[in-house]
N, C-alpha and C. Protein backbone atom coordinates (compact mmCIF):
# COMPACT_ATOMS: atom_id res chain seq x y z
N UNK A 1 0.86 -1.17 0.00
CA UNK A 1 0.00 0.00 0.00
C UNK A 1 0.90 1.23 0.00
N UNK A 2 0.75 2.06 -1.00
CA UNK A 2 1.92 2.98 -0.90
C UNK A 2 1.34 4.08 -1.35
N UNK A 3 0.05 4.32 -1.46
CA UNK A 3 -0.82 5.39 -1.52
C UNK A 3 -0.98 6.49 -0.49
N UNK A 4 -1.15 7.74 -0.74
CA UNK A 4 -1.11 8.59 0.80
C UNK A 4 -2.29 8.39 2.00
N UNK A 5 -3.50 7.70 1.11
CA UNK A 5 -4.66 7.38 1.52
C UNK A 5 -5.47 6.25 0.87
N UNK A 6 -6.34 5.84 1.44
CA UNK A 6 -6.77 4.15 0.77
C UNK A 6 -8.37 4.37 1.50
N UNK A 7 -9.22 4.24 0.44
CA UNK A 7 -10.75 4.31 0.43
C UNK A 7 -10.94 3.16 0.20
N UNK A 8 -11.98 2.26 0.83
CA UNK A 8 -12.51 0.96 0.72
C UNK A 8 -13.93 1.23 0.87
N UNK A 9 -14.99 1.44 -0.19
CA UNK A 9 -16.58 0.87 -0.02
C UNK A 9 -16.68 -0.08 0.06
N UNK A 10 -17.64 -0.19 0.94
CA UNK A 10 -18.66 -1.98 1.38
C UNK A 10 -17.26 -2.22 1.93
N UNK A 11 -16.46 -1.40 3.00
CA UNK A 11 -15.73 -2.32 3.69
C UNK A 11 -16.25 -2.97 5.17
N UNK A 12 -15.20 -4.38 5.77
CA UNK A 12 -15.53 -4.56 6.53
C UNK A 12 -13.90 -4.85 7.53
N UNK A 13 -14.63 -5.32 8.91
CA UNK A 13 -13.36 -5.21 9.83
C UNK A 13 -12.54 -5.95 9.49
N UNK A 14 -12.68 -7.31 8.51
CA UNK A 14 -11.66 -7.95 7.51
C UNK A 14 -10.50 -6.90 6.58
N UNK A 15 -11.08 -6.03 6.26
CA UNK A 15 -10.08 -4.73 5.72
C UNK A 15 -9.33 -4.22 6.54
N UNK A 16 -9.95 -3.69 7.49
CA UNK A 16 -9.10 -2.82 8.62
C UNK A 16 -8.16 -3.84 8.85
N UNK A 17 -8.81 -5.11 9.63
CA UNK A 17 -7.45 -5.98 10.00
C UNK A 17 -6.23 -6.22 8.86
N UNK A 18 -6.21 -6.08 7.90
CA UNK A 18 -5.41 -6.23 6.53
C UNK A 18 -4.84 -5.06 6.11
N UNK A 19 -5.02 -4.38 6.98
CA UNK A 19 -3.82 -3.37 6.76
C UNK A 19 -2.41 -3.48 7.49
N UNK A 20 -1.45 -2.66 6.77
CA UNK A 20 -0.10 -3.19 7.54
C UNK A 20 -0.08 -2.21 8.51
N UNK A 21 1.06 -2.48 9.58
CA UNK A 21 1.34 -2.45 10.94
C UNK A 21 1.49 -0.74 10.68
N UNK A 22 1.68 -0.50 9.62
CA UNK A 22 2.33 1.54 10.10
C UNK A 22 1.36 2.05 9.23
N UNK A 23 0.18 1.12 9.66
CA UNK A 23 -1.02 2.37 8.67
C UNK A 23 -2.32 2.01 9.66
N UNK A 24 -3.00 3.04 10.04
CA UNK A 24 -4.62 2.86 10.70
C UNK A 24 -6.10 3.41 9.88
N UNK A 25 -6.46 2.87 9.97
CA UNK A 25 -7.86 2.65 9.34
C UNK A 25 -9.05 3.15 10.41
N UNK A 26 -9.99 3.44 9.93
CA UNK A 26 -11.46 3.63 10.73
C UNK A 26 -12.35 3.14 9.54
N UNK A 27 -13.61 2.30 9.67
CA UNK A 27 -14.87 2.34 9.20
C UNK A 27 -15.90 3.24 9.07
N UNK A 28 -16.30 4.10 8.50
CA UNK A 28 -17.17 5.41 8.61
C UNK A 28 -18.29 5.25 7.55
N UNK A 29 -19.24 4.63 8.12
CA UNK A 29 -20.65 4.48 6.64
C UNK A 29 -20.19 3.90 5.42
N UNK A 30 -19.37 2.17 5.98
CA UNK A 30 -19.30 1.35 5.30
C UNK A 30 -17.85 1.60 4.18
N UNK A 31 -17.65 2.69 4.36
CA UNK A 31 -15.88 3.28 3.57
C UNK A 31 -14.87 2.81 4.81
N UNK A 32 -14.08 1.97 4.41
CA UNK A 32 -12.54 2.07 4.92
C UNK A 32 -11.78 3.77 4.79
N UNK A 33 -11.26 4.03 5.53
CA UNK A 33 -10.22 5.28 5.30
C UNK A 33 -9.32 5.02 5.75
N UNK A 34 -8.39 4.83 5.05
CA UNK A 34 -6.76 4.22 5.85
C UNK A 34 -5.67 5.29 5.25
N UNK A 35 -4.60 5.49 6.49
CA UNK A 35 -3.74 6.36 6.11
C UNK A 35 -2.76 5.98 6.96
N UNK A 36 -1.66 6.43 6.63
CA UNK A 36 -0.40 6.17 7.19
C UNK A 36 -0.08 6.35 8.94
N UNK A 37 0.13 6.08 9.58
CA UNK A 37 0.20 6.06 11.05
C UNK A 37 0.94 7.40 11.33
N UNK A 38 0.19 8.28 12.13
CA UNK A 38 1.18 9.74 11.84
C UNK A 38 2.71 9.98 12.96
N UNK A 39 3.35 10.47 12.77
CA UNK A 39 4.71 10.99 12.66
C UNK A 39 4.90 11.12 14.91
N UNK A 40 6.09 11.04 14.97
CA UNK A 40 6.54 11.86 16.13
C UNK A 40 5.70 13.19 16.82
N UNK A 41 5.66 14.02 16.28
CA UNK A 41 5.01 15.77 16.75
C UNK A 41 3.23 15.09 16.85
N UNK A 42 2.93 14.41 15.93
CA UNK A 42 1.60 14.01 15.98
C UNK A 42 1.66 13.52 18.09
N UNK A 43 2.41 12.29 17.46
CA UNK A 43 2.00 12.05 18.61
C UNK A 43 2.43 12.09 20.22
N UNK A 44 3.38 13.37 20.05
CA UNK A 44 3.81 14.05 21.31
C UNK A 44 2.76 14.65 21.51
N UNK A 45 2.20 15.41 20.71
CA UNK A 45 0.75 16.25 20.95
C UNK A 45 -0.40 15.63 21.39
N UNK A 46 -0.46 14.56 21.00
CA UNK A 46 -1.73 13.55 21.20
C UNK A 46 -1.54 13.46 22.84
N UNK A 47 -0.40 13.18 23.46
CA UNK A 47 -0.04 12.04 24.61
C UNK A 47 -0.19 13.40 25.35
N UNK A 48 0.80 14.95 25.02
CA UNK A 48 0.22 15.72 25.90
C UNK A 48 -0.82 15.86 26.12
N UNK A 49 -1.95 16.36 25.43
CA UNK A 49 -3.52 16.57 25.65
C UNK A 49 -3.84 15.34 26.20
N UNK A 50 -4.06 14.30 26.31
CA UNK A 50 -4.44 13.30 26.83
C UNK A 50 -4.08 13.30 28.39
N UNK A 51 -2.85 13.66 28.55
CA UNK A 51 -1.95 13.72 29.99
C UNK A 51 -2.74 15.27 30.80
N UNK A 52 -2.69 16.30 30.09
CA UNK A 52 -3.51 16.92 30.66
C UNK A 52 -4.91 16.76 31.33
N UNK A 53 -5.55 16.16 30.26
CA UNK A 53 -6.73 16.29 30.39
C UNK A 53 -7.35 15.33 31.48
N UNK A 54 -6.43 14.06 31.04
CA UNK A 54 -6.75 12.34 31.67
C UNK A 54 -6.60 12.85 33.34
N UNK A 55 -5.57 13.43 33.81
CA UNK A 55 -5.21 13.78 35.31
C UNK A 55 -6.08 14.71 35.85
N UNK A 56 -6.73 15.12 35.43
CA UNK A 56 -8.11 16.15 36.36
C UNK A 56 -9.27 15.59 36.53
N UNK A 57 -9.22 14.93 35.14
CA UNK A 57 -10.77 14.49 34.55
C UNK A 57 -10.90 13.17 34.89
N UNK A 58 -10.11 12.07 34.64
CA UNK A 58 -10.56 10.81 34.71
C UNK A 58 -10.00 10.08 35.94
N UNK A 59 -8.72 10.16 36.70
CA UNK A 59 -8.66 10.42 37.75
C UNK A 59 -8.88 11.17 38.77
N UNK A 60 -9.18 12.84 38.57
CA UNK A 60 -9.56 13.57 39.58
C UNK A 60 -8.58 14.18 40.54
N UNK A 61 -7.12 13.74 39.53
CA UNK A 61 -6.36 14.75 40.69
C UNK A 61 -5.92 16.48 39.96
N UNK A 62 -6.24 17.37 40.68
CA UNK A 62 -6.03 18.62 40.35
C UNK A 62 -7.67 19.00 39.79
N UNK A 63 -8.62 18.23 39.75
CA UNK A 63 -9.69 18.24 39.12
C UNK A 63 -11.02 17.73 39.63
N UNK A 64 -12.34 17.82 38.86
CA UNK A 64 -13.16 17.23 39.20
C UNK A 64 -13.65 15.93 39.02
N UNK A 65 -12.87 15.47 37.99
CA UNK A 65 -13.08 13.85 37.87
C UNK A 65 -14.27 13.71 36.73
N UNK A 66 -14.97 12.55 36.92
CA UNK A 66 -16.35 12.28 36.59
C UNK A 66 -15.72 12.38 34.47
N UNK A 67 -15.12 11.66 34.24
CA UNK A 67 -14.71 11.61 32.99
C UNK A 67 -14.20 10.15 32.96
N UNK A 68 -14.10 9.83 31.51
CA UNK A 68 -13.06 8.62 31.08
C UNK A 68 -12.43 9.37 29.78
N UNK A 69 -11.34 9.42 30.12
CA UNK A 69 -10.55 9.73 28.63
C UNK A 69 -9.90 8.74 28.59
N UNK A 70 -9.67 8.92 26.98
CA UNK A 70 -8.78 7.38 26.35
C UNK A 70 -8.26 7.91 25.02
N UNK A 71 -6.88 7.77 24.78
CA UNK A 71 -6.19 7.93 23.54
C UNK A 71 -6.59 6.64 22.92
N UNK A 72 -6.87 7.13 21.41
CA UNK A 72 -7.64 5.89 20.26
C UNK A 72 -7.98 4.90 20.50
N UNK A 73 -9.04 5.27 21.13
CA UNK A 73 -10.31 4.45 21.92
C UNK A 73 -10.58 3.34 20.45
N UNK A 74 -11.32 2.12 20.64
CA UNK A 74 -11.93 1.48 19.42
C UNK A 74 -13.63 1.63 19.70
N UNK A 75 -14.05 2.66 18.55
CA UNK A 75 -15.26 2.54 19.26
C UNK A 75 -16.56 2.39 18.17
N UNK A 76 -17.32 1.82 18.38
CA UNK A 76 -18.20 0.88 16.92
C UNK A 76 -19.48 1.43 17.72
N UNK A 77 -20.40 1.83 16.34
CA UNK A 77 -21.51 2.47 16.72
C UNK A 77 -22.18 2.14 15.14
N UNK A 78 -23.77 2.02 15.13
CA UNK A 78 -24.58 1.50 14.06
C UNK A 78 -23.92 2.22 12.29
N UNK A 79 -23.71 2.92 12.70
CA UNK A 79 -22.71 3.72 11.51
C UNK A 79 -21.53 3.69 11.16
N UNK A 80 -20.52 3.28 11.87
CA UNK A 80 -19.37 2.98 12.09
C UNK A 80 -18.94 1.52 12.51
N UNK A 81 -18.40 1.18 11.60
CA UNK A 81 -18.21 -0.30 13.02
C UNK A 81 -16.77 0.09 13.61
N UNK A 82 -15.80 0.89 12.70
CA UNK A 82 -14.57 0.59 13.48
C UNK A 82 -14.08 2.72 13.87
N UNK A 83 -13.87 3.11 14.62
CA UNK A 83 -13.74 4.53 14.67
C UNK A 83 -12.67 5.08 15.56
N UNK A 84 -11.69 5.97 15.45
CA UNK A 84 -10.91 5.90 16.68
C UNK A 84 -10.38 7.09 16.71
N UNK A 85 -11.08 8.18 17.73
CA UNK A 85 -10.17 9.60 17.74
C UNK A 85 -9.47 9.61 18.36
N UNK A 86 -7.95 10.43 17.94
CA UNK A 86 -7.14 10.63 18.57
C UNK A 86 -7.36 10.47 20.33
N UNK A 87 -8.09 11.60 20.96
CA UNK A 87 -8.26 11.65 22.06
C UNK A 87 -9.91 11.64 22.29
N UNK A 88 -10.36 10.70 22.93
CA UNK A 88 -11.98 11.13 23.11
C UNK A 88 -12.38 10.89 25.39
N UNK A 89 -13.54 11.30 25.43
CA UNK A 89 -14.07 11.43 26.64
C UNK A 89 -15.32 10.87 26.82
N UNK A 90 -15.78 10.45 27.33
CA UNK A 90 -17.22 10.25 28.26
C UNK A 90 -17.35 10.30 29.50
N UNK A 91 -18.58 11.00 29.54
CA UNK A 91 -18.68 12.05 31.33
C UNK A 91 -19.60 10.36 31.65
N UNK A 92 -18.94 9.86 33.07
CA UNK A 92 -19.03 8.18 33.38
C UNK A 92 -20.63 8.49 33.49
N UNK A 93 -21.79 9.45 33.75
CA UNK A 93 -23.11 9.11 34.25
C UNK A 93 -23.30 8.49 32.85
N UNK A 94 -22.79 8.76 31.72
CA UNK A 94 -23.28 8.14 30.74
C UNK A 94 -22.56 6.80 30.06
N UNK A 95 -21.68 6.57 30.48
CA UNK A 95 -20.29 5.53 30.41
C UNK A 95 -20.59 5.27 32.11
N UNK A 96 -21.31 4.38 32.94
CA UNK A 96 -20.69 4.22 34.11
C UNK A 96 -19.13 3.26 33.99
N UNK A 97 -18.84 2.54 33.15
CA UNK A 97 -17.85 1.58 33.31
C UNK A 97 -17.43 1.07 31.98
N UNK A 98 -15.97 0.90 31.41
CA UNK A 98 -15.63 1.05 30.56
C UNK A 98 -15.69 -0.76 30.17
N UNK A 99 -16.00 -0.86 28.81
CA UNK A 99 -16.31 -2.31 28.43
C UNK A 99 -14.67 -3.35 28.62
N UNK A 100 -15.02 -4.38 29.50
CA UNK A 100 -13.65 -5.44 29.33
C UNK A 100 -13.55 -5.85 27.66
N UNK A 101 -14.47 -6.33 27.46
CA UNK A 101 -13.55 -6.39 26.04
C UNK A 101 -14.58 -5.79 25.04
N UNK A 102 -14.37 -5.87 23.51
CA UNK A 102 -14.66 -5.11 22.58
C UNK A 102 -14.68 -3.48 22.46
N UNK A 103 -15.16 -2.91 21.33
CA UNK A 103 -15.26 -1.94 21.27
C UNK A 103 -16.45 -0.82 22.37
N UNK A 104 -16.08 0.26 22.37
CA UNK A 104 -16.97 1.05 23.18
C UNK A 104 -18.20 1.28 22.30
N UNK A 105 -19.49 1.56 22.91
CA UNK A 105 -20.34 1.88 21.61
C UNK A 105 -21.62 2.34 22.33
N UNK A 106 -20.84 3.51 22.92
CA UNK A 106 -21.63 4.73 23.33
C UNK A 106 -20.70 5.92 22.58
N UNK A 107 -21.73 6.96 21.83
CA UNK A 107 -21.06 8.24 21.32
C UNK A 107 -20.00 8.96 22.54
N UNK A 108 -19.13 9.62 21.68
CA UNK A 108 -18.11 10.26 22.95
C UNK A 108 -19.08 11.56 23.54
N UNK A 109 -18.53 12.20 24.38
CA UNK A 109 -18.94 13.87 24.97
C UNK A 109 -18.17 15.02 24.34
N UNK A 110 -16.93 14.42 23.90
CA UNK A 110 -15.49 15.11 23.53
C UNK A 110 -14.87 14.15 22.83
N UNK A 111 -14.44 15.27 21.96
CA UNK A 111 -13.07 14.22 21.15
C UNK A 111 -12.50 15.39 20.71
N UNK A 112 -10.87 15.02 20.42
CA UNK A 112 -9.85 15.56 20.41
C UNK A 112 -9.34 14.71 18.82
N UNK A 113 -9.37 15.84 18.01
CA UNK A 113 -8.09 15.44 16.73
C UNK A 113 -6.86 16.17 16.25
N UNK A 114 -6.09 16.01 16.34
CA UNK A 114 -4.78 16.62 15.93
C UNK A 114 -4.45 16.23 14.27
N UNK A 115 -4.80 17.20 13.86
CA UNK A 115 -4.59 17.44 12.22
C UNK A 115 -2.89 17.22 11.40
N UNK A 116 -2.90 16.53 10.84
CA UNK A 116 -1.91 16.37 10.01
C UNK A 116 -2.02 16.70 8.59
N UNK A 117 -0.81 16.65 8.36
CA UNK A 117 -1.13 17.00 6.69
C UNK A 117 -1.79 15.85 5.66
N UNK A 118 -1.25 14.62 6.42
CA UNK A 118 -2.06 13.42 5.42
C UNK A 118 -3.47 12.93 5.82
N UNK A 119 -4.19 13.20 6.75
CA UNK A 119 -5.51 13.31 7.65
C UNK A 119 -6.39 14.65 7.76
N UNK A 120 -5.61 15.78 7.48
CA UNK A 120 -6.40 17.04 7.54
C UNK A 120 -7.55 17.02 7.16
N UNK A 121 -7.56 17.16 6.06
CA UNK A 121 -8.93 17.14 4.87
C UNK A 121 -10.04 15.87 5.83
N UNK A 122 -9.72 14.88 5.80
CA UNK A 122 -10.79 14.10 6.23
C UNK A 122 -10.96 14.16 7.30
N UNK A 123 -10.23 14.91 8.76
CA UNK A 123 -10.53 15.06 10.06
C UNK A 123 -11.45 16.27 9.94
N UNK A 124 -11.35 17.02 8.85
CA UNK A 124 -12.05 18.65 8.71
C UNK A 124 -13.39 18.53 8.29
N UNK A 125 -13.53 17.73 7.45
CA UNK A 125 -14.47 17.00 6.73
C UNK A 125 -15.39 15.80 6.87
N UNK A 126 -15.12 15.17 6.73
CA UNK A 126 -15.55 13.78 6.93
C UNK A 126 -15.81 13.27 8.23
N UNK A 127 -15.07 13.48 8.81
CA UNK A 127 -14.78 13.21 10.38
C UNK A 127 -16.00 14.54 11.49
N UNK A 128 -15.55 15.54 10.73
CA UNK A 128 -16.73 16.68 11.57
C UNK A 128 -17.87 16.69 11.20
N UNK A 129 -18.28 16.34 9.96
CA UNK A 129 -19.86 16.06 9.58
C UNK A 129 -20.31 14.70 10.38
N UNK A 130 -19.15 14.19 10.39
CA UNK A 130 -19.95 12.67 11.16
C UNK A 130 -20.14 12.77 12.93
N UNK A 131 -19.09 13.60 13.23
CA UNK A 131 -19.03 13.41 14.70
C UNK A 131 -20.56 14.51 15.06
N UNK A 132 -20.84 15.51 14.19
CA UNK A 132 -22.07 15.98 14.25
C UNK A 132 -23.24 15.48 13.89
N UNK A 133 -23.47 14.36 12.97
CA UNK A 133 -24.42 13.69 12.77
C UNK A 133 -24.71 12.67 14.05
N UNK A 134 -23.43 12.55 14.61
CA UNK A 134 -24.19 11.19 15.67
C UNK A 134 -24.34 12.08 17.35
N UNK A 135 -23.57 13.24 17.43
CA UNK A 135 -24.15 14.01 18.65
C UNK A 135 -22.89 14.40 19.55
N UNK A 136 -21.76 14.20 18.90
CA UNK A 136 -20.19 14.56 19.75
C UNK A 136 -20.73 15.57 20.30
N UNK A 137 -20.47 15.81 21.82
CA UNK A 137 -20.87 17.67 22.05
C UNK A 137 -19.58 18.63 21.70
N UNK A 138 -18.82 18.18 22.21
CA UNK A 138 -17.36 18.81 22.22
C UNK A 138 -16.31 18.39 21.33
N UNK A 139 -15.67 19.52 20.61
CA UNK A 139 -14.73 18.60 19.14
C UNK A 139 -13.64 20.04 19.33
N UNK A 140 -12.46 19.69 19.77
CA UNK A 140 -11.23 19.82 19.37
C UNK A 140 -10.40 19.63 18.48
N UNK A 141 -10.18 20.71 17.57
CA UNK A 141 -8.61 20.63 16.73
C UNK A 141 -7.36 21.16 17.23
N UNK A 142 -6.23 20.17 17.08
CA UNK A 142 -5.05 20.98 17.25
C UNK A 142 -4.20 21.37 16.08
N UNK A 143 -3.96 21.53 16.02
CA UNK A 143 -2.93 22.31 14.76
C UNK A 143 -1.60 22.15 15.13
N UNK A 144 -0.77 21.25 15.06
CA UNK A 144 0.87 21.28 15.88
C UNK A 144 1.36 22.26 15.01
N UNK A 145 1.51 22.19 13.54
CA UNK A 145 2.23 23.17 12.89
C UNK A 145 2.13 25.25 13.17
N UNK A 146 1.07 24.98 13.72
CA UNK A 146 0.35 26.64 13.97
C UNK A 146 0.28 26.52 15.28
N UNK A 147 0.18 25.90 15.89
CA UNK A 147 0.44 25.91 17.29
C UNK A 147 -1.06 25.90 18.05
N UNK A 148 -1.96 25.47 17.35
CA UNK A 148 -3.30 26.57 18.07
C UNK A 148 -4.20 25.08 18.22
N UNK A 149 -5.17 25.59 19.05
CA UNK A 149 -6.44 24.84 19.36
C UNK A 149 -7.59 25.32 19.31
N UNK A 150 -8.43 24.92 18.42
CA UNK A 150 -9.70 25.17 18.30
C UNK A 150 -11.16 24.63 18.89
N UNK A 151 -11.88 25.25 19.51
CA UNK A 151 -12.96 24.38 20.29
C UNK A 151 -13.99 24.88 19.91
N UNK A 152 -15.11 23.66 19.36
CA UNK A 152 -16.04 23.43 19.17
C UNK A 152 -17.31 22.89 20.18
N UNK A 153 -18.12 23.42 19.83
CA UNK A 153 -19.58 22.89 20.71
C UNK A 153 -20.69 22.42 20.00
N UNK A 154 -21.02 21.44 19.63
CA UNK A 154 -22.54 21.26 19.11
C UNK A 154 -23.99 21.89 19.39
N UNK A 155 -24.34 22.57 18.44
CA UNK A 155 -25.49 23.34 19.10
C UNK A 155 -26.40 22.70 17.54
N UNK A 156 -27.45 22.41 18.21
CA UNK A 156 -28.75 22.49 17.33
C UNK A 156 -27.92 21.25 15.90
N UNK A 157 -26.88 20.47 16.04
CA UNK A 157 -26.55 19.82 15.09
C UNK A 157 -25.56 20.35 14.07
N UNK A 158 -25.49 21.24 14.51
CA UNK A 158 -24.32 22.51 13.44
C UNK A 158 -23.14 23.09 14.78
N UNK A 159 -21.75 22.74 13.98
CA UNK A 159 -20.73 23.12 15.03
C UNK A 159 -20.66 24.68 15.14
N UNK A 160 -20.98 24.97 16.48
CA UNK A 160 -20.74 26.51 17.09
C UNK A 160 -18.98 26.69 17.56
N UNK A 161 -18.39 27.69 16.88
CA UNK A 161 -16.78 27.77 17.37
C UNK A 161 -16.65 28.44 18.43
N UNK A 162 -16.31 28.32 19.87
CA UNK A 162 -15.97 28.95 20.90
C UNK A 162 -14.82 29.55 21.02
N UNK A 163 -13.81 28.95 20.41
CA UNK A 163 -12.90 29.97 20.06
C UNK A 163 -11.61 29.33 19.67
N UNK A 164 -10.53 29.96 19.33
CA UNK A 164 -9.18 29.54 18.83
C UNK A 164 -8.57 30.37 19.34
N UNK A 165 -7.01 29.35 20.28
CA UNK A 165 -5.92 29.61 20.70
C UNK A 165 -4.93 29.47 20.38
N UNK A 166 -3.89 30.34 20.48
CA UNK A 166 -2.55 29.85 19.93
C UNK A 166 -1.49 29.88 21.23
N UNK A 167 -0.30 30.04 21.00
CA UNK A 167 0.98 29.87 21.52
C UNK A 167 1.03 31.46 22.07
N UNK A 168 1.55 30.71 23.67
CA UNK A 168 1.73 31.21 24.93
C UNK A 168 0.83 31.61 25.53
N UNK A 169 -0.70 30.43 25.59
CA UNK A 169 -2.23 30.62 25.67
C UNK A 169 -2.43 29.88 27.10
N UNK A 170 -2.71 30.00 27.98
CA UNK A 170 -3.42 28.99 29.16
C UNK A 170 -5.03 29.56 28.88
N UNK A 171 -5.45 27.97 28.95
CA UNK A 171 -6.61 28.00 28.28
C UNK A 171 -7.74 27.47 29.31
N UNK A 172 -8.98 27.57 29.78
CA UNK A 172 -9.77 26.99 30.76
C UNK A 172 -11.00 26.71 29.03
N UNK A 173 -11.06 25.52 28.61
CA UNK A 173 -11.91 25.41 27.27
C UNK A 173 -12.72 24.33 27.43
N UNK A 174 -13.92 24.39 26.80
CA UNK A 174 -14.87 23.80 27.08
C UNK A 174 -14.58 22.35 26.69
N UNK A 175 -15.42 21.20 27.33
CA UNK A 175 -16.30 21.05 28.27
C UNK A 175 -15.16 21.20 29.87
N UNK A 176 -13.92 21.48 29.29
CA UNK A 176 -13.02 21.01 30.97
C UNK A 176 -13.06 22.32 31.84
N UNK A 177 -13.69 23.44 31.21
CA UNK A 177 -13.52 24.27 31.79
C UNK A 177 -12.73 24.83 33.25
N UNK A 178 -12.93 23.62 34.09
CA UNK A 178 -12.51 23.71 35.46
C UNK A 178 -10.98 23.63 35.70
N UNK A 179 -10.25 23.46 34.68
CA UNK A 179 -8.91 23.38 34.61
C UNK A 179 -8.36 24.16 33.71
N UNK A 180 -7.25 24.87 33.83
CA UNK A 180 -6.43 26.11 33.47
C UNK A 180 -5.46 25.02 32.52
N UNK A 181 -5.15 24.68 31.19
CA UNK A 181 -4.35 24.37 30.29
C UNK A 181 -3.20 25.41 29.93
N UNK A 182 -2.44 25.00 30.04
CA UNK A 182 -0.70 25.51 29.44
C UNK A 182 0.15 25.04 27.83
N UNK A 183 -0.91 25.47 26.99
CA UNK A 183 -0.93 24.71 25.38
C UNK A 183 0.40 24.78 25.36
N UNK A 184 1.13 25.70 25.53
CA UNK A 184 2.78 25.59 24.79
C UNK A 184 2.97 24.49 24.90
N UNK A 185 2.66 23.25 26.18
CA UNK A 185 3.52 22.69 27.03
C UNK A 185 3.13 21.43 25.80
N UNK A 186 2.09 20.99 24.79
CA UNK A 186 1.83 20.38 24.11
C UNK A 186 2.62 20.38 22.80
N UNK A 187 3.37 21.26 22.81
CA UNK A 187 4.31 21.99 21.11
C UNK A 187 5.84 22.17 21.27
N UNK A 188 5.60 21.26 23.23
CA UNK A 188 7.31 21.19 23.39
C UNK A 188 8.53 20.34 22.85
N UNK A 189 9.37 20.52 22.42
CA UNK A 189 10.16 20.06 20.89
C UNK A 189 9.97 19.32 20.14
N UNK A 190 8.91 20.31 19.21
CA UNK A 190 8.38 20.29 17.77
C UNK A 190 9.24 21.01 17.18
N UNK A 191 10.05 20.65 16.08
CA UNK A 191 10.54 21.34 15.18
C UNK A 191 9.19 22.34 14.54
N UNK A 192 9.36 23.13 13.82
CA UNK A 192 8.53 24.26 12.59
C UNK A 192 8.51 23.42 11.15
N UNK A 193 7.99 22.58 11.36
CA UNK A 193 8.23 22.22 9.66
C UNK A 193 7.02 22.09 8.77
N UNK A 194 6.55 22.14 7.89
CA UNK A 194 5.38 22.72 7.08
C UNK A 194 4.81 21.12 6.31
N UNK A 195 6.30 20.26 6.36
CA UNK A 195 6.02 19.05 5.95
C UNK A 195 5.27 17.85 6.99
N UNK A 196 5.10 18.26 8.41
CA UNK A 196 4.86 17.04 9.11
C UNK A 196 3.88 15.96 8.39
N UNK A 197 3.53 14.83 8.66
CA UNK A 197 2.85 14.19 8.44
C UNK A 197 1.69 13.95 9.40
């Protein structure tokens, strides 16, 4: 597979599993979307936001708790069988307890995507029309190359923008509101390069 991206209609989790080891896939209304497994900066950024967020929210220290976050959760829903955002959440009254095995398959509260150059387009696209069709409340972009974070809210089925931050920002952003974020600390040695993946 040496394509930048790989579309499969009428796929099934037989596809996903048949992809090789440095490429990930999601199922989204029966299309495979597979793309290359992203880069270093991707996923320093990923593990920060997650580390932030996971320590207030899903343990409760420095925080209020009452969350489950999970970096690329597997999570299958009547539309999706196979789906996995970067970073996603569920507030536990609606998740009391996270499944021993299989996929999760309750919608998230929050999800978190960090945009790359070979994923952009379909995290912007594809990915935000869908996470609004099934009821995401909360949708995060990060931008490693620009440095910034964008937060979204679902209102009425159409994404409302609350706002965009950049570099040297402490941020209190929705739904975590209750915690003061230190974004630089997510963009700490990232080279500037225009090429990431």
């Amino acid at each position: 597979m040496t394509d930048a991206k790989k579309l499969v209609p009428g796929a099934t989790l037989a596809d996903l599993e048949a992809l090789p080891r440095t490429w990930r896939g999601e199922i989204i209304d029966g299309t495979l979307h597979a793309f290359p497994r992203p880069r270093a900066a991707h996923a320093q950024v990923e593990g920060s936001v997650h580390s932030d967020v996971f320590e207030p929210f899903s343990r409760g220290r420095g925080g209020p708790g009452g969350w489950w976050i999970l970096s690329e959760p597997g999570i299958e829903l009547p539309r999706a069988k196979e789906f996995s955002p970067d970073v996603a959440g569920w507030r536990r009254e609606r998740l009391p307890r996270l499944p021993a095995k299989g996929a999760i398959t309750v919608v998230p509260d929050w999800i978190c995507e960090v945009l790359s150059k070979s994923t952009r387009s379909y995290d912007l696209v594809t990915k935000r029309n869908f996470y609004a069709q099934i009821g995401v409340g909360h949708l995060w972009y990060i931008e490693p190359v620009a440095r910034t974070l964008t937060v979204s809210r679902l209102e009425g089925g159409r994404w409302l923008e609350i706002g965009t931050y950049g570099e040297h920002t402490k941020v209190s952003a929705e739904p975590f509101e209750a915690v003061e974020i230190d974004i630089d600390s997510w963009f700490e040695g990232i080279e500037d390069d225009e090429d990431e993946e």
